[in-house]
Structures are given as structure tokens and as C-alpha cells.
Protein backbone atom coordinates (compact mmCIF):
# COMPACT_ATOMS: atom_id res chain seq x y z
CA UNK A 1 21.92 30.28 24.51
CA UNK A 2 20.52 33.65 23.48
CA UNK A 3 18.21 34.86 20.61
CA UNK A 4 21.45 36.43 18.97
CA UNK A 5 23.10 32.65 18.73
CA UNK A 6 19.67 30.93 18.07
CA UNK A 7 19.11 33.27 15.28
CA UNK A 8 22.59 32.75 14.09
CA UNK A 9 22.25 28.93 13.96
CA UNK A 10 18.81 29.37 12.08
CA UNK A 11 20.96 31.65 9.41
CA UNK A 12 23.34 29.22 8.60
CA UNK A 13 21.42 26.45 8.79
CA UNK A 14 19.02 28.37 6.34
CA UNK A 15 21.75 29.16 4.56
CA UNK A 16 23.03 25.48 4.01
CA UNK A 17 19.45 23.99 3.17
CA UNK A 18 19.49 26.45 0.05
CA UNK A 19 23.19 25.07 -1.05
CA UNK A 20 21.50 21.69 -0.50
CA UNK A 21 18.53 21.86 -2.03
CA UNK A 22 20.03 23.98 -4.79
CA UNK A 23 22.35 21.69 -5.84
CA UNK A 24 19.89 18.62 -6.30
CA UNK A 25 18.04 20.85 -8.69
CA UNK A 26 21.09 21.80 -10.43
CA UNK A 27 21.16 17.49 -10.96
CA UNK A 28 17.54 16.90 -11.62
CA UNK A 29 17.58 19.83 -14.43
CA UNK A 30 21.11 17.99 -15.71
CA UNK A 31 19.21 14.99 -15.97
CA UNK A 32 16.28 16.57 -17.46
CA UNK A 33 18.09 18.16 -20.33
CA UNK A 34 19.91 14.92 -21.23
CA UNK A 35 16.87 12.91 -21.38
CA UNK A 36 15.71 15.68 -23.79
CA UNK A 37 18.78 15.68 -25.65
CA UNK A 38 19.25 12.21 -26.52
CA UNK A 39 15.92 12.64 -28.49
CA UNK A 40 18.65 13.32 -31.21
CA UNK A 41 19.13 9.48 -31.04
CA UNK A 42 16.91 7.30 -32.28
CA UNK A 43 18.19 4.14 -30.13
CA UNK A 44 16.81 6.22 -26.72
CA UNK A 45 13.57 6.58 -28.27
CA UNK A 46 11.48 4.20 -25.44
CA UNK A 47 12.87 6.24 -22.51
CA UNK A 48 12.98 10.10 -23.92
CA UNK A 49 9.59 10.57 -25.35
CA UNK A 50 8.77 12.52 -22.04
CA UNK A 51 10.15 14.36 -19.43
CA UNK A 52 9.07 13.52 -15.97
CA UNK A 53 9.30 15.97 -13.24
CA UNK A 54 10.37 13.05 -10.27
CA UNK A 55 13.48 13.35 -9.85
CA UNK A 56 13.65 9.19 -9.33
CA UNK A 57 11.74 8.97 -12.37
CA UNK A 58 14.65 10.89 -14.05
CA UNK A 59 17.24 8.91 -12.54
CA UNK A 60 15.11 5.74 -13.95
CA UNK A 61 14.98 6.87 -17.40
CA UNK A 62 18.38 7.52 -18.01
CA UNK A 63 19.65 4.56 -15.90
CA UNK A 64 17.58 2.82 -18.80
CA UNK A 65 19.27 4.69 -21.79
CA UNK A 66 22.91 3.64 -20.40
CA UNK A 67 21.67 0.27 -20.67
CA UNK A 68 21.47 0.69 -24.47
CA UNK A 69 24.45 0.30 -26.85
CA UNK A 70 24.42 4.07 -28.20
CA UNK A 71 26.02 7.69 -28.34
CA UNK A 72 26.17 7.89 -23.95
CA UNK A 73 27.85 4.47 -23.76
CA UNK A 74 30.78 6.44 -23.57
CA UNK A 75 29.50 7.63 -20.71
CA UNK A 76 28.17 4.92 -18.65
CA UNK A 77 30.41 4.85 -15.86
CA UNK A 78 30.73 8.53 -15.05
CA UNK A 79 26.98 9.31 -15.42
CA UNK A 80 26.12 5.87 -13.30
CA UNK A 81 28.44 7.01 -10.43
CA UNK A 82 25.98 10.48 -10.30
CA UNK A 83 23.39 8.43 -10.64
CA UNK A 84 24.50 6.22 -7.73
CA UNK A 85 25.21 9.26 -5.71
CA UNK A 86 22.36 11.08 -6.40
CA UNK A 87 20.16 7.66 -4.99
CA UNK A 88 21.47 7.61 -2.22
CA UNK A 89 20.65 11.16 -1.09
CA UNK A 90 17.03 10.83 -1.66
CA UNK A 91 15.67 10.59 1.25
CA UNK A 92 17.35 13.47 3.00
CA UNK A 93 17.30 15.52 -0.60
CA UNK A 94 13.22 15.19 0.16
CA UNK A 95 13.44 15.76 3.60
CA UNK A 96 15.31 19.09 3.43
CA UNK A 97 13.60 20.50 0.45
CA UNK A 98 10.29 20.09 1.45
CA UNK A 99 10.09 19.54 5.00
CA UNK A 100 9.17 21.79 7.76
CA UNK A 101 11.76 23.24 10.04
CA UNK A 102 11.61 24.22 13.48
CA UNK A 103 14.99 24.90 15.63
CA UNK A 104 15.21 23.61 18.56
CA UNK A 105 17.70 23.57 21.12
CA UNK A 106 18.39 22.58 25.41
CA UNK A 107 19.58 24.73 28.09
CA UNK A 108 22.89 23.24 27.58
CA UNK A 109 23.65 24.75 24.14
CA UNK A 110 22.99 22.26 21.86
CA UNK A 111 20.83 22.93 18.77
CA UNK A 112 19.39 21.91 15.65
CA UNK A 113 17.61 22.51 12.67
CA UNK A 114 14.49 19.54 13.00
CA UNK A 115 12.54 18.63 9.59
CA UNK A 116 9.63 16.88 8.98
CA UNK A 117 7.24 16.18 6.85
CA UNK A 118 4.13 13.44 6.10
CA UNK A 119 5.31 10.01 4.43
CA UNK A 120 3.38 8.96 1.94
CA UNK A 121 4.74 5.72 1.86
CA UNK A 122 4.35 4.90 5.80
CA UNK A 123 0.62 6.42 5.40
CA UNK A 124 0.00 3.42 3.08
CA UNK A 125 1.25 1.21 5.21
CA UNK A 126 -0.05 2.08 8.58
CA UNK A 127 -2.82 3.43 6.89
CA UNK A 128 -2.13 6.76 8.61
CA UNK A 129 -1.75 9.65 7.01
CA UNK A 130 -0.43 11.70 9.03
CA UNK A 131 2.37 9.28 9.51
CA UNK A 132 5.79 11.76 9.02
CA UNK A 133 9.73 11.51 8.72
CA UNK A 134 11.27 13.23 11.25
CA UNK A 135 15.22 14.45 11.60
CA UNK A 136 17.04 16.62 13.40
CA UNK A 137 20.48 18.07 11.96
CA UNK A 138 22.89 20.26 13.77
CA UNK A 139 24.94 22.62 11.97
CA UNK A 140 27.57 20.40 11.75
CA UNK A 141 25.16 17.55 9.61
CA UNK A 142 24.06 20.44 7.54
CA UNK A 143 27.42 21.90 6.71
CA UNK A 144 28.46 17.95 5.39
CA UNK A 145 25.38 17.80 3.55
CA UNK A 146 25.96 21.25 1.74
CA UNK A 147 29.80 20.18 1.14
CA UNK A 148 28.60 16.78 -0.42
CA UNK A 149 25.56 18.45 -2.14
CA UNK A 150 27.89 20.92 -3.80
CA UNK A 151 30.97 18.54 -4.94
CA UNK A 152 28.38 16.19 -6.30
CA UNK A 153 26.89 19.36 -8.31
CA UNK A 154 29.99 20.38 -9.48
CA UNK A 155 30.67 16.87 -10.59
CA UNK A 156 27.22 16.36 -12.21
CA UNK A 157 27.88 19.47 -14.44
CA UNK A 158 31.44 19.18 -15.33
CA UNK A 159 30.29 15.39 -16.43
CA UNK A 160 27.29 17.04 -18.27
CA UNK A 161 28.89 19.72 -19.91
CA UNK A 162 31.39 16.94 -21.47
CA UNK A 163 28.77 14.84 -22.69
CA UNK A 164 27.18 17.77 -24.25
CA UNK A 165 30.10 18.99 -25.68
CA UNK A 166 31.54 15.69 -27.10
CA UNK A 167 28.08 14.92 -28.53
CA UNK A 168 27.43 17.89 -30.28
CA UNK A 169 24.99 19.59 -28.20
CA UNK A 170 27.02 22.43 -26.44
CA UNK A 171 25.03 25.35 -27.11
């Protein structure tokens, strides 16, 4: 493999990480404004009086407003489903947005894009803290994860931008 094709596979894989880690924050802002937003209710009052800038925090918060018989019970089941999806990506969400990469590749031809970066939560536990997540995703792992990524952005604003219209707050 040549510089030409290693430089290439570091473009696109570049390239996808920025879809990928674009698209979260396209959710965690979504999620942001409706926990701001439903300060126009009085029922959300226990979860909404601040904004927290973790994105699972976020995901908490309004997990605990659909709980509540109010104006997004409407909405329950198409915000949960985001919700749902958006869980399940946090790991590699994490991993990608604030990991180091390094490409690496084998005489053979095969390459990837390998992240890392320290775990908190294995630190505590091993009492290391230099204890790290480490993955390795070849273009073809990064082009799913954009594809997902995206759709679920797409989805999280179209679901948004109903809830915002329907409830008076399309602005």
C-alpha cells in the first residue's frame, strides 16, 4: 500500500468521523433545546431547571419528563426510540469524538483508522489510570457508523421539529 492510498483511507475515514461525530451533536443540542423548552410547562419543572452538558445526562432528563403525564406524552414513543438509539451508540459516539487516531495498516493491504482514549471508568476499577478503550475501524465500520449516525440525525430532527411545531415553539 502506498502513501497515496494510506492518505486516501485517512481522508475518508476523517471524513466519516466528522459525519459521525456531527450528527450526535446535532442530537445532544435537540435534546438540549427540548429540555429548555418544556420550561413552558410547569409539570417538567423537576427535570428542566438546568441544562447539563452530558449528553447521558440529557438523555436522563428527558427520559424523566416522558415519564410525566404532560404536553410530550404525545410524544413518548417517537422521542424514546431516539432515545433508545442514541444509548446505544455511546460508547463508540465517545470513542470517535474524542479519541486519538492513528492509521494503521499490514503489508497485505488491510487498514484502519485505530482510536483510543483513557477510561475513566476502568481507571476506577483497576485503579489505573491510564487504563484506555481501544478500537480499530476500517473504512467499511466507519462508513456504517456515518450512515447510522446520519439517518438517526435526520430522524432526531424531523421528530424535533414536529414536537416544536405542534407545541407551539417553532420559531
Amino acid at each position: 500500500m502506498d502513501a497515496l492510498q494510506l492518505r486516501a483511507i485517512l481522508e475518508e475515514g476523517t471524513h466519516c468521523r466528522g459525519w459521525i461525530t456531527n450528527s450526535y451533536a446535532q442530537i445532544e443540542f435537540l435534546l438540549g433545546d427540548l429540555i429548555v423548552r418544556s420550561r413552558w410547562f410547569h409539570e417538567y419543572s423537576e427535570h428542566n431547571s438546568t441544562i447539563s452538558h452530558s449528553a447521558t445526562r440529557r438523555v436522563a432528563k428527558v427520559r424523566a419528563m416522558l415519564k410525566i403525564t404532560g404536553a410530550l406524552t404525545p410524544y413518548t414513543e417517537r422521542l424514546g426510540a431516539i432515545l433508545n438509539a442514541f444509548e446505544l451508540t455511546h460508547d463508540t459516539r465517545n470513542l470517535l469524538a474524542h479519541g486519538y487516531c492513528q492509521l494503521h495498516y499490514t503489508p497485505d493491504g488491510d487498514a484502519g483508522l485505530v482510536f483510543q482514549k483513557f477510561d475513566r471508568e476502568a481507571a476506577t476499577m483497576t485503579n489505573n489510570d491510564g487504563a484506555r478503550i481501544q478500537r480499530t475501524f476500517r473504512l467499511a465500520d466507519l462508513r456504517q457508523q456515518r450512515d447510522e449516525s446520519v439517518a438517526l440525525a435526520q430522524q432526531a430532527l424531523m421528530t424535533f421539529t414536529t414536537v416544536a411545531s405542534e407545541l407551539g415553539w417553532a420559531d
